[in-house]
PDB file of N, CA and C in Angstrom:
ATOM      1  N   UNK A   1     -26.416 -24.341   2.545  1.00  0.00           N
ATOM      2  CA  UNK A   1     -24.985 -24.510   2.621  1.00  0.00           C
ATOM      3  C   UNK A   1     -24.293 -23.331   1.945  1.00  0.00           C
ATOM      4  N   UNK A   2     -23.465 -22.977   2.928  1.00  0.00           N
ATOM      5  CA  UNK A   2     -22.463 -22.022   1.638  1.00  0.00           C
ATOM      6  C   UNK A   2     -21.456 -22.475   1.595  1.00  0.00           C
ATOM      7  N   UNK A   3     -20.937 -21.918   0.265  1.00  0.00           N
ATOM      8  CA  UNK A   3     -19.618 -22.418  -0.475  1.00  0.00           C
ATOM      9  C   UNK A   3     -18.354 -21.603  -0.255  1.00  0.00           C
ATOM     10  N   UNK A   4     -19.009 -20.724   0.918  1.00  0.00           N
ATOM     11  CA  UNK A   4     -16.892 -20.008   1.070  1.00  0.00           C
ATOM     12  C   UNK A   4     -16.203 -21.240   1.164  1.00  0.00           C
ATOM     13  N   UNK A   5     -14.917 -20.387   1.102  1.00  0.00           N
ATOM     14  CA  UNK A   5     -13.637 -21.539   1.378  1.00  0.00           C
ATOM     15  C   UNK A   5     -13.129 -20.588   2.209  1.00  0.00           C
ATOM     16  N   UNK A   6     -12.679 -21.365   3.198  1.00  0.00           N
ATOM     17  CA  UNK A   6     -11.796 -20.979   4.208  1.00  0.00           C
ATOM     18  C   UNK A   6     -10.635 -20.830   3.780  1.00  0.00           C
ATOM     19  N   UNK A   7     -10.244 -19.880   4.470  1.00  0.00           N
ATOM     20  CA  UNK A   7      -8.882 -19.448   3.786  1.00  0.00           C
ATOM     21  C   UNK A   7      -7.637 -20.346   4.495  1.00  0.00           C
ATOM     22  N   UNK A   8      -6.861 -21.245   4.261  1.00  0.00           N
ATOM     23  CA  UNK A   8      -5.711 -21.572   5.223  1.00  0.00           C
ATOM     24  C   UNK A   8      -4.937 -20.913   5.787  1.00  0.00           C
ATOM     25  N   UNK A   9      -4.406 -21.833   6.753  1.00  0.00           N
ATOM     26  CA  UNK A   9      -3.438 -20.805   8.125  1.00  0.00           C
ATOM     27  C   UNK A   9      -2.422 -20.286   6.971  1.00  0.00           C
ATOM     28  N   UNK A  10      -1.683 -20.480   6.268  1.00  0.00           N
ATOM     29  CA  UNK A  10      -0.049 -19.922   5.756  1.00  0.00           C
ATOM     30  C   UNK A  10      -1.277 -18.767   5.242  1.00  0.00           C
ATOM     31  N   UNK A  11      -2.423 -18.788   4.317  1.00  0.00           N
ATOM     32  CA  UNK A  11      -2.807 -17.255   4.552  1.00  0.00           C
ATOM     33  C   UNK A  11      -2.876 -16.486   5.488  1.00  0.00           C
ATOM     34  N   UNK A  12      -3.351 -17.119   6.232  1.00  0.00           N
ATOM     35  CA  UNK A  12      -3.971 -16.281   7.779  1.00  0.00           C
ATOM     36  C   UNK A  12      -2.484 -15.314   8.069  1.00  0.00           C
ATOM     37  N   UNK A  13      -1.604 -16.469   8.147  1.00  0.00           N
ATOM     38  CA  UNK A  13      -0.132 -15.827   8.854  1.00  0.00           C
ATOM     39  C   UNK A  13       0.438 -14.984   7.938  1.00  0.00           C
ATOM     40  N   UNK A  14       0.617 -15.222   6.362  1.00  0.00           N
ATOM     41  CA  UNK A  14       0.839 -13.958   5.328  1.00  0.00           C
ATOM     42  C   UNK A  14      -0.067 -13.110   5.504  1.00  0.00           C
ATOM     43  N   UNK A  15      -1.127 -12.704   5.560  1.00  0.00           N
ATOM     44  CA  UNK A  15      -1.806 -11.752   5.702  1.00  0.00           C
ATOM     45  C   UNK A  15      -1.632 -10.590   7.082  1.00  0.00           C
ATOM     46  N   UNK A  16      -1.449 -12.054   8.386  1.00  0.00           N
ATOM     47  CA  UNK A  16      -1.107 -11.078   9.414  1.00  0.00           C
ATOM     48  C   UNK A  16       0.620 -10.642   9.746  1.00  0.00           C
ATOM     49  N   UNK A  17       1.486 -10.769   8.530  1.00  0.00           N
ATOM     50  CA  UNK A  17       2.670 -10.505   8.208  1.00  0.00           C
ATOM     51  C   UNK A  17       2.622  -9.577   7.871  1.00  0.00           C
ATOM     52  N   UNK A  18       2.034  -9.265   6.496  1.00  0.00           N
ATOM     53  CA  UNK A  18       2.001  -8.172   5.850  1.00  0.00           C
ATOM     54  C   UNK A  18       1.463  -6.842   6.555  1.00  0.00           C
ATOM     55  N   UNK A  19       0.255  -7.104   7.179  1.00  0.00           N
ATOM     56  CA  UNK A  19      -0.242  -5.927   8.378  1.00  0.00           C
ATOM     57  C   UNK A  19       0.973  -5.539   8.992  1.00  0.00           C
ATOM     58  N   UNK A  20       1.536  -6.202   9.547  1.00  0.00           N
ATOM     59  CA  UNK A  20       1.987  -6.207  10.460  1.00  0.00           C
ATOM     60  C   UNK A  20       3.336  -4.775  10.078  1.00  0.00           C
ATOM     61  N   UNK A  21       4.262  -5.914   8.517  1.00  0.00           N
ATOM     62  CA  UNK A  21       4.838  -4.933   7.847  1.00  0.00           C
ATOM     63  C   UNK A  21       4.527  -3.454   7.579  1.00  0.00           C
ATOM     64  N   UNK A  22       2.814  -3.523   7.176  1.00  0.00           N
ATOM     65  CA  UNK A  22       2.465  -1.787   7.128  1.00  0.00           C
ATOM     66  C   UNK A  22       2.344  -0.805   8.291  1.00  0.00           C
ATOM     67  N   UNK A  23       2.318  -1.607   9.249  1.00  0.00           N
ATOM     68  CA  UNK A  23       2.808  -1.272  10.711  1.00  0.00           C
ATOM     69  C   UNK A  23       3.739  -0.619  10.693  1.00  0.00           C
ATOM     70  N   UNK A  24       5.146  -1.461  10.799  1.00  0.00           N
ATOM     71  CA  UNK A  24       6.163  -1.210  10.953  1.00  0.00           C
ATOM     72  C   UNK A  24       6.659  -0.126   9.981  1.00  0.00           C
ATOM     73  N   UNK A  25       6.124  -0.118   8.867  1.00  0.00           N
ATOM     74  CA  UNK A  25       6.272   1.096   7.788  1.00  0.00           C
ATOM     75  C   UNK A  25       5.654   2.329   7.992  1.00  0.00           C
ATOM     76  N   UNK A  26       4.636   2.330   8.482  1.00  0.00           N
ATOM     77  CA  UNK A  26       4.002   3.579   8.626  1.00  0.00           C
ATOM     78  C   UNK A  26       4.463   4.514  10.013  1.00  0.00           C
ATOM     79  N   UNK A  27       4.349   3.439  11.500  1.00  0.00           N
ATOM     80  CA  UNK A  27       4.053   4.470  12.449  1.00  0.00           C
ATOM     81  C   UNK A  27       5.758   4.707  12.588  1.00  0.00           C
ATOM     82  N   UNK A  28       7.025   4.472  12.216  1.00  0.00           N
ATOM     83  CA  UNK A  28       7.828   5.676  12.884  1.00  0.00           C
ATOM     84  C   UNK A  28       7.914   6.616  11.832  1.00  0.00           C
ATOM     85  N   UNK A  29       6.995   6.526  10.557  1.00  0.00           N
ATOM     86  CA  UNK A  29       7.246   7.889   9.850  1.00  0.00           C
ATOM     87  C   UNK A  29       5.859   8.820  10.450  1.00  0.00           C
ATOM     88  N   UNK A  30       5.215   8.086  10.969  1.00  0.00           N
ATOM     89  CA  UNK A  30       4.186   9.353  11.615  1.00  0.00           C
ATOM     90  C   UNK A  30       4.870   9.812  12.793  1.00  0.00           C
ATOM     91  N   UNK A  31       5.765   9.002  13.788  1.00  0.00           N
ATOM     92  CA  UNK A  31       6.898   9.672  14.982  1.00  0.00           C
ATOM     93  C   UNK A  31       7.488  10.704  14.251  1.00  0.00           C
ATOM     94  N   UNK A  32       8.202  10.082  12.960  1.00  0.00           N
ATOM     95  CA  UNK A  32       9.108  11.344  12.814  1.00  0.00           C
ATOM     96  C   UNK A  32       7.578  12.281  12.415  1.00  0.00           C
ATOM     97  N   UNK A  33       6.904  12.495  11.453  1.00  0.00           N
ATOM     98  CA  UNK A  33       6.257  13.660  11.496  1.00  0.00           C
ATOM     99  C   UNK A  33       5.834  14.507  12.265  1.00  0.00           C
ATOM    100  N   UNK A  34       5.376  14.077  13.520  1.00  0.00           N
ATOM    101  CA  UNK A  34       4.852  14.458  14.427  1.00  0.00           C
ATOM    102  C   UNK A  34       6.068  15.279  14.965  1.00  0.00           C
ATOM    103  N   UNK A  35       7.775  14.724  15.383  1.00  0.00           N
ATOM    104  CA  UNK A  35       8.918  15.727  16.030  1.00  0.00           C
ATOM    105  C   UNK A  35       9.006  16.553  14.859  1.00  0.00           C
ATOM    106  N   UNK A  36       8.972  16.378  13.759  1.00  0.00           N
ATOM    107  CA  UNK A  36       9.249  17.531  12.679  1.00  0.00           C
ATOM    108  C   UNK A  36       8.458  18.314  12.927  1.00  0.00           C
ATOM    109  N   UNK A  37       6.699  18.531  12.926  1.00  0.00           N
ATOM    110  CA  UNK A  37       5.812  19.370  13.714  1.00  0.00           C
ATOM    111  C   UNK A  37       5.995  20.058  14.722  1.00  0.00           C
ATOM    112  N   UNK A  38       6.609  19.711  15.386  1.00  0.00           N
ATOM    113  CA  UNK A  38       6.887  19.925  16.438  1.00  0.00           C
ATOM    114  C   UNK A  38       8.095  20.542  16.783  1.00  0.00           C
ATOM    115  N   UNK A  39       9.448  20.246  15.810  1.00  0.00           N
ATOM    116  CA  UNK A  39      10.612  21.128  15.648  1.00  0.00           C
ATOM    117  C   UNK A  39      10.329  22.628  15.121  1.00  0.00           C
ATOM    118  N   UNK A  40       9.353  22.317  13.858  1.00  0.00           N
ATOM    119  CA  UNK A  40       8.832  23.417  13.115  1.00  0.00           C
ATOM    120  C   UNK A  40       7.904  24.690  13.875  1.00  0.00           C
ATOM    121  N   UNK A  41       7.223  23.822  15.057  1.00  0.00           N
ATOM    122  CA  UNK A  41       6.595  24.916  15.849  1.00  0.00           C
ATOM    123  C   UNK A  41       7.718  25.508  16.842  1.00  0.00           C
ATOM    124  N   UNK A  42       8.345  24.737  17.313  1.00  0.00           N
ATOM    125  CA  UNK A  42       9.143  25.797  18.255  1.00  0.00           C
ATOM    126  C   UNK A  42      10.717  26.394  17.591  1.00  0.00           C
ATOM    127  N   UNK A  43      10.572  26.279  16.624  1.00  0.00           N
ATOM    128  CA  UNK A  43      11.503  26.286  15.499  1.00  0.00           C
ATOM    129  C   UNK A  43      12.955  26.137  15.896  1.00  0.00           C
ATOM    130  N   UNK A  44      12.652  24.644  15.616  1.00  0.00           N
ATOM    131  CA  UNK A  44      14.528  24.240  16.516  1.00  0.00           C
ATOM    132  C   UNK A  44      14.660  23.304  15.059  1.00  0.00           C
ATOM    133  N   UNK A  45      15.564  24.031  14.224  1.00  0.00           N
ATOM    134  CA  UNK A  45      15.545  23.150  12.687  1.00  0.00           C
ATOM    135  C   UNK A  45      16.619  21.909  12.968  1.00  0.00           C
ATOM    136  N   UNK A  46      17.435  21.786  14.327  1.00  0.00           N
ATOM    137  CA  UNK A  46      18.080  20.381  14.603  1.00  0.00           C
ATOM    138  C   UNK A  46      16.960  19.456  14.568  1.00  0.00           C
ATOM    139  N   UNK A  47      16.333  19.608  15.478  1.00  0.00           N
ATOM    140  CA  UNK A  47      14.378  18.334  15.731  1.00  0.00           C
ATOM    141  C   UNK A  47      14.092  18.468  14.118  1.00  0.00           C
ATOM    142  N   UNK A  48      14.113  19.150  13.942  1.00  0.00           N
ATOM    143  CA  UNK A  48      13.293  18.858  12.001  1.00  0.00           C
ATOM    144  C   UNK A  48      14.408  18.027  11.199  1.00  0.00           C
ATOM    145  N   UNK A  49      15.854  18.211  11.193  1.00  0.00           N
ATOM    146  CA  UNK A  49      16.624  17.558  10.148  1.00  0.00           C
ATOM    147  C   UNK A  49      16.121  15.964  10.766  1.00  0.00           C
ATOM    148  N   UNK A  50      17.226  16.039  12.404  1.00  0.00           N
ATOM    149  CA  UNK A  50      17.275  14.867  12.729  1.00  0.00           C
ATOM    150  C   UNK A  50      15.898  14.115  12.952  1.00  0.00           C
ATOM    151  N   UNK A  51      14.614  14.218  12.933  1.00  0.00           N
ATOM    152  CA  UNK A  51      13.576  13.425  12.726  1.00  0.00           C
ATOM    153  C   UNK A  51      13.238  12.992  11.512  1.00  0.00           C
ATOM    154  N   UNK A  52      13.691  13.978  10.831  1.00  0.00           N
ATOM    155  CA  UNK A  52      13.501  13.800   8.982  1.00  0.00           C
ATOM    156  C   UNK A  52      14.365  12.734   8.485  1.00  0.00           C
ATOM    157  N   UNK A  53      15.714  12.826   9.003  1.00  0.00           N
ATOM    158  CA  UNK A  53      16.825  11.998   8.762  1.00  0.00           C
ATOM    159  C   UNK A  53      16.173  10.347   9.660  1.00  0.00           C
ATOM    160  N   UNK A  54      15.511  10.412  10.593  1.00  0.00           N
ATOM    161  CA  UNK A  54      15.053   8.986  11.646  1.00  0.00           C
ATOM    162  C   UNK A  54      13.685   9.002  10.434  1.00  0.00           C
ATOM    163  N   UNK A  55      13.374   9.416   9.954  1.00  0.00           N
ATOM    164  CA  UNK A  55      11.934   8.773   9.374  1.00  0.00           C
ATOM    165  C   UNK A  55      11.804   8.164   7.802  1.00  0.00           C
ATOM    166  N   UNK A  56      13.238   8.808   7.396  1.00  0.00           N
ATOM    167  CA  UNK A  56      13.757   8.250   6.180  1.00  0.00           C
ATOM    168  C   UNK A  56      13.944   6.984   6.420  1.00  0.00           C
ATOM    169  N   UNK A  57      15.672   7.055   7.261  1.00  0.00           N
ATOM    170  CA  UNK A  57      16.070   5.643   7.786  1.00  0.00           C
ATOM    171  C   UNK A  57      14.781   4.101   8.198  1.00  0.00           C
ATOM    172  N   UNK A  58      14.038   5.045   8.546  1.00  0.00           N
ATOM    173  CA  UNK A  58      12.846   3.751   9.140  1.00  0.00           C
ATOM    174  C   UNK A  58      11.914   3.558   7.967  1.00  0.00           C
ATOM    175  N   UNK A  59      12.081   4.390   7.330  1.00  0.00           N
ATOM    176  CA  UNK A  59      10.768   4.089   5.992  1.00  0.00           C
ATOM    177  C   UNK A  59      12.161   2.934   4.872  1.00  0.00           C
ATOM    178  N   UNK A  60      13.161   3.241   4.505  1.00  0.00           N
ATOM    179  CA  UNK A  60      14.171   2.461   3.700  1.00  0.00           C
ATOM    180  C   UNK A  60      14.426   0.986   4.158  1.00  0.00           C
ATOM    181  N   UNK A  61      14.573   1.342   6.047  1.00  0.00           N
ATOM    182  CA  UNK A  61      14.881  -0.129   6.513  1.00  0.00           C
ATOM    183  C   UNK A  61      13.721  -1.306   6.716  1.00  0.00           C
ATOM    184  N   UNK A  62      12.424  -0.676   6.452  1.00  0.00           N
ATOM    185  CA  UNK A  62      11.109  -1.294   6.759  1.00  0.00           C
ATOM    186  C   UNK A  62      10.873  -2.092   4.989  1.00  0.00           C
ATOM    187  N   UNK A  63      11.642  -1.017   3.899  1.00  0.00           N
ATOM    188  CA  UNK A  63      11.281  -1.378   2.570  1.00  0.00           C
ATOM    189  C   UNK A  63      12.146  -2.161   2.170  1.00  0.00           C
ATOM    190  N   UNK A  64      13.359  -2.190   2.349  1.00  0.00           N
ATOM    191  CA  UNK A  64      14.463  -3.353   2.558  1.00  0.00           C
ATOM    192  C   UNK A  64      14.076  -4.393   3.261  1.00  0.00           C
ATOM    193  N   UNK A  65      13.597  -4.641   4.218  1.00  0.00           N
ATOM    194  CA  UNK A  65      13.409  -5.775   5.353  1.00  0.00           C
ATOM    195  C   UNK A  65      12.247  -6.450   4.478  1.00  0.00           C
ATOM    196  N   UNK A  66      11.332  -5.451   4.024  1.00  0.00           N
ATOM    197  CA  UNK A  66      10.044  -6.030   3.129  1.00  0.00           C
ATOM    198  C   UNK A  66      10.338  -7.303   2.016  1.00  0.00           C
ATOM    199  N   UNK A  67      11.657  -6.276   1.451  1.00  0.00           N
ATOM    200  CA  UNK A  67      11.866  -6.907   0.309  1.00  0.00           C
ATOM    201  C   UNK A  67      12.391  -8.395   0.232  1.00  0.00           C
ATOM    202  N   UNK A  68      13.331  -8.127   1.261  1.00  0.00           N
ATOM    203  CA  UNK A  68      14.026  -9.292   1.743  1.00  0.00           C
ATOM    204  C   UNK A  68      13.091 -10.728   1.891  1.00  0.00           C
ATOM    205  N   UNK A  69      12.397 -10.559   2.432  1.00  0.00           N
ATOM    206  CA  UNK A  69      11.079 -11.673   2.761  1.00  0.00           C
ATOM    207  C   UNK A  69      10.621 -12.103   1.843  1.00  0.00           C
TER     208      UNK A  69
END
């Protein structure tokens, strides 16, 4: 016999919340990195502010929304 314990659903669903949150936190600051790369190679410094400025906004509103919860 083993003695795990199953973890309950309200874990299951916090756990697949929180993923979910580092989701939402991470990939539009890898979008914006990637147009900033990409402003920087063809050197158009509008694509670098304004992706820089979209990857802020999405990293603050993802850490706010976090918090909120």
């Amino acid at each position: 016999m083993t003695s795990e314990k199953q973890p309950d659903e309200k874990q299951e669903i916090r756990a697949t919340i929180y993923r979910l949150h580092r989701v939402t936190l991470i990939l539009p600051v890898v979008i914006a990195i990637a147009f900033v790369a990409l402003g920087i190679v063809v050197q158009n410094w509008a694509i670098v502010a304004v992706f820089a400025i979209l990857g802020l906004a999405a990293v603050v509103t993802s850490i706010a929304i976090g918090r909120k919860r």
